[in-house]
N, C-alpha and C. Protein backbone atom coordinates (compact mmCIF):
# COMPACT_ATOMS: atom_id res chain seq x y z
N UNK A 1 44.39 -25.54 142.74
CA UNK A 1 43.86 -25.29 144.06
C UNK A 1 42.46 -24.70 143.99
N UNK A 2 42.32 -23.92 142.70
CA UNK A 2 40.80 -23.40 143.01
C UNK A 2 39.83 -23.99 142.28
N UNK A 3 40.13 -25.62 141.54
CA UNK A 3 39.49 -26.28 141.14
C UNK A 3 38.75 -27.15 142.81
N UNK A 4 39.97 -27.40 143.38
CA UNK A 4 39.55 -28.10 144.67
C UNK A 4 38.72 -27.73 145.51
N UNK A 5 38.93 -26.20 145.51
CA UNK A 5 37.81 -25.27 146.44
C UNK A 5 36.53 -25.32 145.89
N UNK A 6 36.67 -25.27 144.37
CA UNK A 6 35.10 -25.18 144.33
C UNK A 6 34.46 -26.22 143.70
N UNK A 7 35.24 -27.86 144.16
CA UNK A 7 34.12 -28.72 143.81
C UNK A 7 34.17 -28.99 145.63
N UNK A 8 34.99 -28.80 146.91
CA UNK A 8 34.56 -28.81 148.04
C UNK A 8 33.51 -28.20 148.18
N UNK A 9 33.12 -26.51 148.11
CA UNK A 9 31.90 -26.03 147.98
C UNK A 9 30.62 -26.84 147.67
N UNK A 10 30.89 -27.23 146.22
CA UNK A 10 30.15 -27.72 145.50
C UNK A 10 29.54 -29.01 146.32
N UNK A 11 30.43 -29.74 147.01
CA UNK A 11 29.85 -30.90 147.69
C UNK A 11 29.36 -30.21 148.94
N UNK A 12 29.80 -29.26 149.63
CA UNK A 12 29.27 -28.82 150.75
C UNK A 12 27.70 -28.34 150.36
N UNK A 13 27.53 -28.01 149.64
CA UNK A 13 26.37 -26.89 149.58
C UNK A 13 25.41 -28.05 149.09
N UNK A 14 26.17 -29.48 148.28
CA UNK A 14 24.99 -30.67 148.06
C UNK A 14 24.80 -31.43 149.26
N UNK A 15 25.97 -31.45 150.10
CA UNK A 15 25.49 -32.17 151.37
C UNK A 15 24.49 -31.79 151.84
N UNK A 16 24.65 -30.09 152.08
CA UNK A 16 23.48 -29.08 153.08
C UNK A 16 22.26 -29.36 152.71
N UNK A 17 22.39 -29.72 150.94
CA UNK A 17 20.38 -29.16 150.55
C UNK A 17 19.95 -30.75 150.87
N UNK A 18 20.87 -31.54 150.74
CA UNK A 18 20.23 -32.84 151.17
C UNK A 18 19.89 -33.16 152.59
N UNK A 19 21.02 -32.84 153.25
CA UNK A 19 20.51 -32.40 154.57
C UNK A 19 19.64 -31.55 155.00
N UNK A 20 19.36 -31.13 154.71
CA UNK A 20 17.48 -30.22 154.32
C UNK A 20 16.41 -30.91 154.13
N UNK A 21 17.04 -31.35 153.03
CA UNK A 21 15.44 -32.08 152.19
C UNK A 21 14.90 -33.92 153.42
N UNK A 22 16.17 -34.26 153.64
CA UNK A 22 15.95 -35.41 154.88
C UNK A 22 15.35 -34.69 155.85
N UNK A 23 15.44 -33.10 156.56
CA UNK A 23 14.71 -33.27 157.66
C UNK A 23 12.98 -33.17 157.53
N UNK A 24 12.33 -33.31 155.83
CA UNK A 24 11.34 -32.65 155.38
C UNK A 24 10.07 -34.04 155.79
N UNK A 25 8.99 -34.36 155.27
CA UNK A 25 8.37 -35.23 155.49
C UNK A 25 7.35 -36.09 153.99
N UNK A 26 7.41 -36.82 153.89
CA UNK A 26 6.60 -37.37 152.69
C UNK A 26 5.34 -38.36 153.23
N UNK A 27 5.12 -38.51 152.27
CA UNK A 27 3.16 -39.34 152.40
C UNK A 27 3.42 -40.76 152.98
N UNK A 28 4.84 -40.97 152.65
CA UNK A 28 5.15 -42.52 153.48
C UNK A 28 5.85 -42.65 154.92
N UNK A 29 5.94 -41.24 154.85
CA UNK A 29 6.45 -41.25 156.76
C UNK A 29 5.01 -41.73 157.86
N UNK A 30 4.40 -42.55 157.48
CA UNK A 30 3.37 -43.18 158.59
C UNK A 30 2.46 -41.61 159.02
N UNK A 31 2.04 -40.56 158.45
CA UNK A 31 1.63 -39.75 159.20
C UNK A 31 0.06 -39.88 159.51
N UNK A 32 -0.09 -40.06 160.58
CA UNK A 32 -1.62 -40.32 161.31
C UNK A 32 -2.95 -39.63 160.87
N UNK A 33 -2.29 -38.53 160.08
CA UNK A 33 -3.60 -37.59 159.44
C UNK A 33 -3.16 -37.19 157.75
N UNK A 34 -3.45 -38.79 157.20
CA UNK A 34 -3.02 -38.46 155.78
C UNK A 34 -3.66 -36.95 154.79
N UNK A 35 -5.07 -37.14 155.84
CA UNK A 35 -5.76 -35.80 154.56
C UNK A 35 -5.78 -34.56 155.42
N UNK A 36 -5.39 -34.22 156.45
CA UNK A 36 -5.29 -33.03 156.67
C UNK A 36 -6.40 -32.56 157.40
N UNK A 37 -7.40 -33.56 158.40
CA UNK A 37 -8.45 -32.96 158.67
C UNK A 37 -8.22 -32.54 160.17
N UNK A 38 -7.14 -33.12 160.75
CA UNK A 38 -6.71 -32.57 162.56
C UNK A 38 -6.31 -31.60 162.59
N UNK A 39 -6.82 -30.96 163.76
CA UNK A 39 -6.41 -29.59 164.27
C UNK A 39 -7.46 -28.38 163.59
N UNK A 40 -8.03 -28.90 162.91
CA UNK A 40 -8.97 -27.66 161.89
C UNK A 40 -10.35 -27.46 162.46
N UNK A 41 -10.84 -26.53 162.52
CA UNK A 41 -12.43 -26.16 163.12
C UNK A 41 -13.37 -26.39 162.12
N UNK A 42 -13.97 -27.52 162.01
CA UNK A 42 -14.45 -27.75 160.64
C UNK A 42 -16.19 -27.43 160.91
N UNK A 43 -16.80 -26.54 160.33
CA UNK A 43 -18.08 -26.15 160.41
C UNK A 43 -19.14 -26.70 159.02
N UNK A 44 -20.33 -27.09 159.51
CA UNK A 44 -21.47 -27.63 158.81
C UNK A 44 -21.75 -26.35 157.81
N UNK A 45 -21.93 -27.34 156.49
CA UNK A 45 -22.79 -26.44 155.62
C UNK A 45 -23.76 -27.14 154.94
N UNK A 46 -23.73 -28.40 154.90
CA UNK A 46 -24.60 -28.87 154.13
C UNK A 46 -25.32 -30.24 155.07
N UNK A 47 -26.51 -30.55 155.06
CA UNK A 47 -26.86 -31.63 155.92
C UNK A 47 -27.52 -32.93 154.91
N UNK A 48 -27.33 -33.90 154.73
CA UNK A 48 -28.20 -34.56 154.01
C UNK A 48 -28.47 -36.32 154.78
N UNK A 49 -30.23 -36.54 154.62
CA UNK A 49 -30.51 -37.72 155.04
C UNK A 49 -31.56 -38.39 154.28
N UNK A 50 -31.10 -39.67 154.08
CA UNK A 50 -32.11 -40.59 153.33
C UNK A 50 -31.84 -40.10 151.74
N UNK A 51 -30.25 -39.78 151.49
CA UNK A 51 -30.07 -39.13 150.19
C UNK A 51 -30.41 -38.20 149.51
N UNK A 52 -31.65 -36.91 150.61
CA UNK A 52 -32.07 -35.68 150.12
C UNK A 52 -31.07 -34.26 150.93
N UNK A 53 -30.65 -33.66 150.16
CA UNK A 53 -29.43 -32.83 150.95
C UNK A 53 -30.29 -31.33 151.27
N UNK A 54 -29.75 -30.85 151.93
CA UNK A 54 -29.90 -29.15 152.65
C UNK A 54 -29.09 -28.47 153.22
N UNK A 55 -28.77 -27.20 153.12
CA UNK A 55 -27.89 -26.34 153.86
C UNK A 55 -29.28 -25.80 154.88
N UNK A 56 -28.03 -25.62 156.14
CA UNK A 56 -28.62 -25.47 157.06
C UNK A 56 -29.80 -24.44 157.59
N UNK A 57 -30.76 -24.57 157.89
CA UNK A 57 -32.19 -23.63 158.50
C UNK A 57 -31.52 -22.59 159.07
N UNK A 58 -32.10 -21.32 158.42
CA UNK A 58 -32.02 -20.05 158.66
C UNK A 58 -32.34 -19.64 160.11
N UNK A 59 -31.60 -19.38 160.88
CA UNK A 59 -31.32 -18.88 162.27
C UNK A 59 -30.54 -19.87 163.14
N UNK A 60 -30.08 -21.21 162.48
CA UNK A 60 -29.26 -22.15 163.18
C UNK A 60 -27.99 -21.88 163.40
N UNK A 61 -27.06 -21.76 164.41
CA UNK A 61 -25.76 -21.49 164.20
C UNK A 61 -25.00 -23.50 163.94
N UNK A 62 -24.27 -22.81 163.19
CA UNK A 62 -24.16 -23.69 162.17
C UNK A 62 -22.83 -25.16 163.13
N UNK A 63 -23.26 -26.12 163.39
CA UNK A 63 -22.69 -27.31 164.18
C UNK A 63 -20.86 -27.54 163.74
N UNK A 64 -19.93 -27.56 164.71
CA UNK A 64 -18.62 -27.89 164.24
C UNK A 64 -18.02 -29.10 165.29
N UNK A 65 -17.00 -29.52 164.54
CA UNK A 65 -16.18 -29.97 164.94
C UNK A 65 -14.96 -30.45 164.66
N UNK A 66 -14.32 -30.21 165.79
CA UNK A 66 -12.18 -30.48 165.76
C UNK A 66 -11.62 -31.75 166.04
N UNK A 67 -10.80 -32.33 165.63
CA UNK A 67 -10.34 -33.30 166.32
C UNK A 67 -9.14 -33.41 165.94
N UNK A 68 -8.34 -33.39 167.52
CA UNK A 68 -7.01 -33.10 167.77
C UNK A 68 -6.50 -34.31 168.50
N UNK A 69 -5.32 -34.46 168.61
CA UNK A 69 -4.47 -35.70 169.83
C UNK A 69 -5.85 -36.91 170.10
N UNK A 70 -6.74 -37.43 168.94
CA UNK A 70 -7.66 -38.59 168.72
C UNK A 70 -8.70 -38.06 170.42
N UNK A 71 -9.37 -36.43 170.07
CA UNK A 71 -10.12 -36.26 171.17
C UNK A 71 -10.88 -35.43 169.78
N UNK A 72 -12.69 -35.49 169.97
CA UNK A 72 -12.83 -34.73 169.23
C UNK A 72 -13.75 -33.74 169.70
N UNK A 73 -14.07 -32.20 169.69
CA UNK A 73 -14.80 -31.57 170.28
C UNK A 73 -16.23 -31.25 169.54
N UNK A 74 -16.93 -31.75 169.74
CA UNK A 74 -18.48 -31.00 169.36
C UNK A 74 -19.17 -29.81 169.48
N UNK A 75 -19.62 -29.29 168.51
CA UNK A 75 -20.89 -28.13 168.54
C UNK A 75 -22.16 -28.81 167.16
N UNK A 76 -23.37 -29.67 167.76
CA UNK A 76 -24.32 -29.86 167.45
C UNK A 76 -25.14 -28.85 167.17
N UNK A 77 -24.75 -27.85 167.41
CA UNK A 77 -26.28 -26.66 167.05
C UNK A 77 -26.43 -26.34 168.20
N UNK A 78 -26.49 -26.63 169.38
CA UNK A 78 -27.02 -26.11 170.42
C UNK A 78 -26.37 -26.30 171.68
N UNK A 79 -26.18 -27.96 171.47
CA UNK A 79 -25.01 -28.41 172.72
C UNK A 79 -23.92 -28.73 171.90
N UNK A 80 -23.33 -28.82 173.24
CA UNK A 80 -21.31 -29.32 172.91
C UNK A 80 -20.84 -30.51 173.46
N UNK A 81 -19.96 -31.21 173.35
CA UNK A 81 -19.50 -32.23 174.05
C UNK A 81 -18.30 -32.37 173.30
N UNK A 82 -17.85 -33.90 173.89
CA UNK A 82 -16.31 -33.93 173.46
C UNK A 82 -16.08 -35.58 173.59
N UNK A 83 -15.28 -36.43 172.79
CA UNK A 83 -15.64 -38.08 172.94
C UNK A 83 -14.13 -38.34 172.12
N UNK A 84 -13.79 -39.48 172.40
CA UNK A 84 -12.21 -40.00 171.48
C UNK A 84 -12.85 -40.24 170.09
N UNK A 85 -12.05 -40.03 169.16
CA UNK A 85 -12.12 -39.82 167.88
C UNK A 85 -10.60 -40.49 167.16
N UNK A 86 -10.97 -41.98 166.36
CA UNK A 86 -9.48 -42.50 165.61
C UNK A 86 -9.66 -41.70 164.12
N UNK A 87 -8.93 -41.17 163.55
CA UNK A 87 -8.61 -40.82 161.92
C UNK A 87 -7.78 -41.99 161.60
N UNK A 88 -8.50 -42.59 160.63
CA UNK A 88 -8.12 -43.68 159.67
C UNK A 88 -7.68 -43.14 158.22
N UNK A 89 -6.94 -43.49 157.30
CA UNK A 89 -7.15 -43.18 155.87
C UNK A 89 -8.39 -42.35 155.12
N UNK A 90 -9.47 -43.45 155.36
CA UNK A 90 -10.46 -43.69 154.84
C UNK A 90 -12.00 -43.11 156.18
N UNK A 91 -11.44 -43.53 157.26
CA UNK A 91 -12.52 -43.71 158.21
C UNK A 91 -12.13 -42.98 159.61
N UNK A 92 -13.75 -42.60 160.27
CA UNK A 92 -12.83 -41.83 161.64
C UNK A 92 -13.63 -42.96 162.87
N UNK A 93 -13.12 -43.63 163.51
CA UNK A 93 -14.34 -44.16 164.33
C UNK A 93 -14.47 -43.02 166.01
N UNK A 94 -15.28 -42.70 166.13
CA UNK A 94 -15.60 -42.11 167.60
C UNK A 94 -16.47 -42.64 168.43
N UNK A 95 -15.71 -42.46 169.93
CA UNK A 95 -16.19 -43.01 170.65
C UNK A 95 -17.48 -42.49 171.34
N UNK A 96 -18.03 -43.06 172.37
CA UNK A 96 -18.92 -41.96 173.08
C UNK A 96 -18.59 -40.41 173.07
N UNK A 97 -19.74 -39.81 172.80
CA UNK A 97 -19.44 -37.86 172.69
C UNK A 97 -20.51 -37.58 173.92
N UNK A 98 -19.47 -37.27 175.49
CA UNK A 98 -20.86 -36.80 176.58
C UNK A 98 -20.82 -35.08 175.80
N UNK A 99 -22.45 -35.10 175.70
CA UNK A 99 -23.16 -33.63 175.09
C UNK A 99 -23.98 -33.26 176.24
N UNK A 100 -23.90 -31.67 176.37
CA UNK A 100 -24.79 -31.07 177.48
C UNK A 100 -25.95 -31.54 176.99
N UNK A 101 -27.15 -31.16 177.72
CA UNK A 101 -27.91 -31.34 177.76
C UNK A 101 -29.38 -29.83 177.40
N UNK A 102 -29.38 -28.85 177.04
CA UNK A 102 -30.08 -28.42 177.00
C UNK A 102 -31.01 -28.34 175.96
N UNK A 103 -31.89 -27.72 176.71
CA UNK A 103 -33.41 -27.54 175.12
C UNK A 103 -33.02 -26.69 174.39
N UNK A 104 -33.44 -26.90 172.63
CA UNK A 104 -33.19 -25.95 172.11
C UNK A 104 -33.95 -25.84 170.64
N UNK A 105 -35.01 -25.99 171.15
CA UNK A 105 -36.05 -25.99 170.11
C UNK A 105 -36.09 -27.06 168.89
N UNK A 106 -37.39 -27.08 168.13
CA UNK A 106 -37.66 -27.97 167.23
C UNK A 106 -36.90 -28.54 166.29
N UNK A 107 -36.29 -27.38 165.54
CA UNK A 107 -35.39 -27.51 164.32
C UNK A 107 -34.10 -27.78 164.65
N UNK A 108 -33.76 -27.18 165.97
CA UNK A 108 -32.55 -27.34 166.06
C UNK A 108 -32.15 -28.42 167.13
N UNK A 109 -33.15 -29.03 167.11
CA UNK A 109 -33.47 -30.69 167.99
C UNK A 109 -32.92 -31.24 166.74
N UNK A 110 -33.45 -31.21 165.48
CA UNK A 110 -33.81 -31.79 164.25
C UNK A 110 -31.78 -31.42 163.96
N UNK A 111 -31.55 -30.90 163.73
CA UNK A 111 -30.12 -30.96 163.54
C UNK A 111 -28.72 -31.21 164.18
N UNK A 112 -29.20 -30.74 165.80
CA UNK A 112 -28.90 -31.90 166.52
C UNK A 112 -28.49 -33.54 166.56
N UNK A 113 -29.93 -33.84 166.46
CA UNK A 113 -30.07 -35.13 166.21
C UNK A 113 -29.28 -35.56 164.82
N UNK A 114 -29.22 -35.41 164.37
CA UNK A 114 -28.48 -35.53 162.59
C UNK A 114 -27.56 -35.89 162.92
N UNK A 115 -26.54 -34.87 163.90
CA UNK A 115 -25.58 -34.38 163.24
C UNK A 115 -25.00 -35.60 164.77
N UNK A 116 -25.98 -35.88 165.88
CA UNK A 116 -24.70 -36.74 166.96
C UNK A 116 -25.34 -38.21 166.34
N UNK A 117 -26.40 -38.60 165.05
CA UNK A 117 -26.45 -39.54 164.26
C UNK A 117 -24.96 -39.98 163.67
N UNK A 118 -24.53 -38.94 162.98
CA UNK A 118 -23.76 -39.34 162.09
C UNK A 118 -22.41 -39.35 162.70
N UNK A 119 -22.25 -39.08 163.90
CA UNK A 119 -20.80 -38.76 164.52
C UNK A 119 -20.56 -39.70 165.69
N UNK A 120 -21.24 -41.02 165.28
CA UNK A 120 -21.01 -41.66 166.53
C UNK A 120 -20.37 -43.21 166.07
N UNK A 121 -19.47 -43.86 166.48
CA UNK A 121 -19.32 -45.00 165.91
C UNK A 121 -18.47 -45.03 164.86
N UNK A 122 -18.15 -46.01 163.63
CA UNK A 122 -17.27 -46.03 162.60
C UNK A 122 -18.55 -45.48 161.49
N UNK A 123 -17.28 -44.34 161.31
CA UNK A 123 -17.97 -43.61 159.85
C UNK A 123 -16.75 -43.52 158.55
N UNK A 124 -17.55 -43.09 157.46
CA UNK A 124 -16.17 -42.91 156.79
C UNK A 124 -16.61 -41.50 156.38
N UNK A 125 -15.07 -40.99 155.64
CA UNK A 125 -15.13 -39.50 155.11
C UNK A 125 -14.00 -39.62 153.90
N UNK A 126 -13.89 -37.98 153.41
CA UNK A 126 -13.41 -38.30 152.10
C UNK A 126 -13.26 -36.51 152.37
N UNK A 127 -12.62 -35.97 151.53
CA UNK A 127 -12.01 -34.28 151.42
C UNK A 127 -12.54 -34.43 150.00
N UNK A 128 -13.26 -33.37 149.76
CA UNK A 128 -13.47 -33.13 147.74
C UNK A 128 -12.59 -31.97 147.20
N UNK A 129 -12.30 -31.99 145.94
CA UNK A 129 -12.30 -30.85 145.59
C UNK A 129 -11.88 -29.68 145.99
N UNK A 130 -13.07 -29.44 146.68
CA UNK A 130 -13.15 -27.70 147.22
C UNK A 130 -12.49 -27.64 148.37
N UNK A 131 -12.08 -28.91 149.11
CA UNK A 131 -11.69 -28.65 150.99
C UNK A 131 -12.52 -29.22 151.38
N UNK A 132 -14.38 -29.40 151.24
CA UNK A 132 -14.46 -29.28 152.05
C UNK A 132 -14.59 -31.19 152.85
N UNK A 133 -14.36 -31.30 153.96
CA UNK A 133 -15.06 -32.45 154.96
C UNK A 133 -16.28 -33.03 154.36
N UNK A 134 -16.54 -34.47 154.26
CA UNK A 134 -17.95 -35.26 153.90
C UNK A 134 -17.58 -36.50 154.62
N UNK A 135 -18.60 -36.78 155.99
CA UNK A 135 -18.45 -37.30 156.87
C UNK A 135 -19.73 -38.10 156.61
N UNK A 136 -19.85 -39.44 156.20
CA UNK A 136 -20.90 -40.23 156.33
C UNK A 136 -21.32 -41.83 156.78
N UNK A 137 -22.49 -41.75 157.38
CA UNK A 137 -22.96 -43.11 157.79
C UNK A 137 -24.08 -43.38 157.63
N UNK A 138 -23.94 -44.38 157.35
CA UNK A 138 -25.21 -45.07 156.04
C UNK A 138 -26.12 -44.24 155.20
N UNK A 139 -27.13 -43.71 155.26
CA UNK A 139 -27.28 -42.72 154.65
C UNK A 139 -27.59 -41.72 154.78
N UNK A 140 -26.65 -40.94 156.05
CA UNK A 140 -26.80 -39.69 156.35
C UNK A 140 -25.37 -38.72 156.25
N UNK A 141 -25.61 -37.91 155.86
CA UNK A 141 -24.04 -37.12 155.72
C UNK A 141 -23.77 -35.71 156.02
N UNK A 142 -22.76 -35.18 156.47
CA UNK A 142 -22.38 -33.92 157.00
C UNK A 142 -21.31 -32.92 155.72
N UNK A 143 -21.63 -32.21 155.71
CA UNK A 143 -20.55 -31.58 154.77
C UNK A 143 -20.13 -30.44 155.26
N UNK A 144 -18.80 -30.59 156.05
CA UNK A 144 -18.30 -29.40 156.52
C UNK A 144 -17.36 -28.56 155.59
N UNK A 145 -17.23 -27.33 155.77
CA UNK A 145 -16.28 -26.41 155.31
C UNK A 145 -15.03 -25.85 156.58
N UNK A 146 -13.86 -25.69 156.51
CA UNK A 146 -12.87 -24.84 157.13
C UNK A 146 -13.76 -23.70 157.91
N UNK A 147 -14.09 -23.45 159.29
CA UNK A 147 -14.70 -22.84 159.61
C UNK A 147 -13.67 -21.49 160.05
């Protein structure tokens, strides 16, 4: 009798962990954000165009963006906006981003401009290493960090 009890146990407690491990998720459950970049506040650190790179000009607050439920929110440096955004494997395509409109000086026109360059249309990206985001189109690129 107490052989019976404790290979019942024994199957109970293998049913349970399997029944566990099924409610868990793997890389082939179709998940829409294979690398992990939705939902995260991802902030600029590095800017590069025409293949010459730079971290960002001293007094700029530094450009981010989220993209959640395929909506993505902008901070260019100065203005904000917000436009549909697909995450692909490989690629994010976004749609129109309406951005306020205000002035905000030379440099930060200059990064601005960069940064709603590279965020418009089909781009691709890639996660390195370190975490961080590398968002590029043709030859301009964004390198965000976990903000």
């Amino acid at each position: 009798m107490t052989k019976v009890r404790r290979l019942l146990a024994l199957f109970l407690v293998l049913a349970l962990g399997a029944g566990i491990a099924a409610c868990g998720s793997d890389s082939d459950s179709g998940d829409s954000d294979p690398n992990g970049i939705e939902g995260v506040t991802w902030q600029v650190m590095n800017l590069a165009t025409q293949g010459a790179a730079t971290s960002l000009p001293q007094g700029i607050k530094p450009p981010t963006l989220e993209i959640s439920d395929g909506r993505a929110q902008v901070f260019a440096g100065c203005n904000s906006g917000s436009g549909d955004a697909e995450v692909g494997d490989t690629t994010i395509t976004f749609g129109a981003i309406a951005m306020t409109k205000k002035s905000c000086g030379q440099i930060q026109n200059q990064v601005e401009f960069l940064v709603n360059q590279v965020l418009q249309g089909k781009t691709t990206y890639s996660v390195n290493a370190d975490g961080n985001l590398i968002i590029e189109k043709g030859n301009d690129s964004l390198v965000y960090t976990k903000g």
